[in-house]
Protein backbone atom coordinates (compact mmCIF):
# COMPACT_ATOMS: atom_id res chain seq x y z
CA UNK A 1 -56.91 -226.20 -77.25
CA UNK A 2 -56.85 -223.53 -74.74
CA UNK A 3 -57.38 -224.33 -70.83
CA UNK A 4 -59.37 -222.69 -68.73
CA UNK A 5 -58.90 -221.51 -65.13
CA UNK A 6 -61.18 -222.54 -62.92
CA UNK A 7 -62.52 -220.20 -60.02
CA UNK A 8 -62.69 -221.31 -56.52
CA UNK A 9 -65.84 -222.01 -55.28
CA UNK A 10 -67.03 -219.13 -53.05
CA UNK A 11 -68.08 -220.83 -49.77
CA UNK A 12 -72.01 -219.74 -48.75
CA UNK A 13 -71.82 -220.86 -45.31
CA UNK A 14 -72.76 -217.78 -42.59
CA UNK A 15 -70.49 -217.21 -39.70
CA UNK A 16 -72.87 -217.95 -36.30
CA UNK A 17 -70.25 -216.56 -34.18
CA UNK A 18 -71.72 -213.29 -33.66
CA UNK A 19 -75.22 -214.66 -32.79
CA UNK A 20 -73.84 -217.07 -30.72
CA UNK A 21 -71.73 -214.65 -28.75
CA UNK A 22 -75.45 -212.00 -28.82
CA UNK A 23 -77.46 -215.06 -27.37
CA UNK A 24 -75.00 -215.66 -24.78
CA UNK A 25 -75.25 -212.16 -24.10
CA UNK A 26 -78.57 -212.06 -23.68
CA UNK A 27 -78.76 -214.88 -21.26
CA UNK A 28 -76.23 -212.79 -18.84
CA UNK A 29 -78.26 -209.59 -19.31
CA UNK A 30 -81.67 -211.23 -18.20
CA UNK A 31 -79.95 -213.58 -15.65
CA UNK A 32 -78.58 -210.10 -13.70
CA UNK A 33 -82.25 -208.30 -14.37
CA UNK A 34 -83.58 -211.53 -12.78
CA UNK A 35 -81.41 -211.37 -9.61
CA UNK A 36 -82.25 -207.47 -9.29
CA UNK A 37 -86.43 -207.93 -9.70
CA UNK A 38 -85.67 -210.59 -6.83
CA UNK A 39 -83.96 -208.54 -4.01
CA UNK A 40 -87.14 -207.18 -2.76
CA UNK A 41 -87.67 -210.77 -0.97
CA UNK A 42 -87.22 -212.49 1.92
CA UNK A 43 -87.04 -216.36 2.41
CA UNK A 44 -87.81 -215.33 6.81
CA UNK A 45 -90.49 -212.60 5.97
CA UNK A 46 -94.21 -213.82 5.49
CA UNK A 47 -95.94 -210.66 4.35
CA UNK A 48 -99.55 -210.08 6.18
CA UNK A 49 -102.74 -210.31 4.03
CA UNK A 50 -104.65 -206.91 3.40
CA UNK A 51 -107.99 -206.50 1.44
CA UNK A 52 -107.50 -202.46 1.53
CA UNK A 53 -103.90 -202.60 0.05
CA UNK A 54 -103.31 -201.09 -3.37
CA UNK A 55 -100.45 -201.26 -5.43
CA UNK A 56 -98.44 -197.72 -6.18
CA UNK A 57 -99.31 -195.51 -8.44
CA UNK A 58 -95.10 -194.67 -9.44
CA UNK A 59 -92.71 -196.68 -8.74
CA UNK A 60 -90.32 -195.41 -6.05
CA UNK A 61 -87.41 -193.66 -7.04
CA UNK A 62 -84.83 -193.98 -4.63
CA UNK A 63 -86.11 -197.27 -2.22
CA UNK A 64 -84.31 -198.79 0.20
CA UNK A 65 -85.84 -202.19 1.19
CA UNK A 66 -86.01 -203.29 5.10
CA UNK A 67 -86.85 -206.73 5.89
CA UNK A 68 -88.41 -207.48 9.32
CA UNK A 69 -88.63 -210.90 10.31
CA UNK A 70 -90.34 -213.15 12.75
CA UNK A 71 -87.72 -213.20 14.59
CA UNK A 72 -87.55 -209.28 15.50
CA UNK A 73 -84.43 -208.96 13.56
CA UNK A 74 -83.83 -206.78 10.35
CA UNK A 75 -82.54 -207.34 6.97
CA UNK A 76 -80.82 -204.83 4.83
CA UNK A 77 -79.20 -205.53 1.67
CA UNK A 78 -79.04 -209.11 2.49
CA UNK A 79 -76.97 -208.78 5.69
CA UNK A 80 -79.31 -209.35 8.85
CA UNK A 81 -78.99 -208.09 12.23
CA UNK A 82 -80.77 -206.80 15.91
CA UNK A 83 -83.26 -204.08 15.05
CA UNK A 84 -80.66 -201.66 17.04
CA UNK A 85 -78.14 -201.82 14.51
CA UNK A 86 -79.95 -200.23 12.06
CA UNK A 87 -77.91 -197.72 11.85
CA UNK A 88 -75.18 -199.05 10.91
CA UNK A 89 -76.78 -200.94 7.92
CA UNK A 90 -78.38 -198.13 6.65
CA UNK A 91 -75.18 -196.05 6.57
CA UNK A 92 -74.05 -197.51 3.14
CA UNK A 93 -77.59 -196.80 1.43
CA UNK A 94 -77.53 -193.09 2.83
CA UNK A 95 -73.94 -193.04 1.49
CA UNK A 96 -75.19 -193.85 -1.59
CA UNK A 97 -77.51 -191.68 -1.92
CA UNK A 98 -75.08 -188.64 -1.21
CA UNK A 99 -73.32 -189.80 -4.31
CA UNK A 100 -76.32 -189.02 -6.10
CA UNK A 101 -76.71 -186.05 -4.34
CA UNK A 102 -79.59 -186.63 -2.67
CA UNK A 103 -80.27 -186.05 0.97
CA UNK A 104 -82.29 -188.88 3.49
CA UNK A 105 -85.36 -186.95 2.94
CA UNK A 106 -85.27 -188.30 -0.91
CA UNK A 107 -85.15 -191.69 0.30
CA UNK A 108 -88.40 -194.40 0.22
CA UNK A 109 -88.12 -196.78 2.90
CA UNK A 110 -90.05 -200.01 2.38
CA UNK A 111 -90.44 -202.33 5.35
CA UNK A 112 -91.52 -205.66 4.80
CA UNK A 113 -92.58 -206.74 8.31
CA UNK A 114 -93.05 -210.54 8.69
CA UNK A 115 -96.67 -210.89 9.58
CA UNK A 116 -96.24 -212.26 13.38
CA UNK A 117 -94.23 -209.39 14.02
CA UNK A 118 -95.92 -206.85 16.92
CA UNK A 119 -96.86 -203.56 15.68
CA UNK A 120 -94.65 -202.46 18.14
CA UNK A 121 -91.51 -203.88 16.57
CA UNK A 122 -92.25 -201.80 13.07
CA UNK A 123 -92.87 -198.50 14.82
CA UNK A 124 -89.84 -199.09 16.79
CA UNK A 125 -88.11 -199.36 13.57
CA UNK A 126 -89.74 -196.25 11.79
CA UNK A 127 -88.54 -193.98 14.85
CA UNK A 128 -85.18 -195.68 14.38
CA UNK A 129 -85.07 -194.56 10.56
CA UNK A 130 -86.80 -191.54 11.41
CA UNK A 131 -83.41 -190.38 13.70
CA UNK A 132 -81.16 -190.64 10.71
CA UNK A 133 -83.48 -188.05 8.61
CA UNK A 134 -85.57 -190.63 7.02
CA UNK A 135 -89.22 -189.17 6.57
CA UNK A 136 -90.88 -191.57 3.81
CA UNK A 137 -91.98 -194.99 4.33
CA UNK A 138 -93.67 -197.44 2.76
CA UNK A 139 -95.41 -201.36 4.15
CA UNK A 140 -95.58 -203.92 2.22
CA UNK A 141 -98.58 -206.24 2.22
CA UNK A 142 -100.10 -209.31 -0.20
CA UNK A 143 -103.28 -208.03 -1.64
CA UNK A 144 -106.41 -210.27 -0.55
CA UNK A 145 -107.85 -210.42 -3.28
């Protein structure tokens, strides 16, 4: 009597590396889109309520957000300083923006002035942008609705 060889059992089990290491993935991705969608805020800025404000028809293409707060002091790019230093923390935006090769004039500022702040205090900081060749500018408001 003859023997016969047996074959090994081929194993059917699927390999969940690569979908563990994709969902993992995807968790970073939509943790750093989170972060981004969330730089347009302020924990010191209290918008002012508007029934005639309106939502933009494009979104802005090259914005550079400017946070006023109660306090008369501004925030750019999450450093914060006296309104007269402006200047100096717009530099690395506009520097940024040369990279691009773009010009100030391309730029969209968008001031988000806390709502006890004098009216004053934002056109003070308009002419201020307006001296380093900044021409467009946006306020932010909550919609009253």
């Amino acid at each position: 009597m003859r023997l016969q060889k047996k074959h090994p059992q081929i194993s059917a089990e699927a390999d969940l590396t690569p979908m563990i290491d994709m969902t993992f993935l995807l968790i970073a991705f939509f943790t750093v889109l989170i972060n981004f969608s969330q730089s347009e805020q302020h924990d010191k800025v209290v918008l002012p309520v508007s029934e005639l404000a309106k939502p933009t028809d494009q979104p802005l293409k090259f914005p550079i957000i400017v946070h006023l707060t109660s306090s008369g002091t501004v925030v750019v790019g999450g450093a914060e300083s006296a309104i007269e230093a402006i200047r100096t923390r717009l530099a690395p935006e506009l520097d940024v923006l040369k990279l691009k090769k773009k010009t100030a004039k391309d730029a969209n500022v968008v001031i988000r002035a806390h709502q006890s702040v004098a009216t004053g205090r934002v056109q003070d900081l308009i002419s201020r942008c307006q001296e380093m060749g900044l021409e467009k500018f946006a306020l932010r408001v909550k919609e009253d609705l």
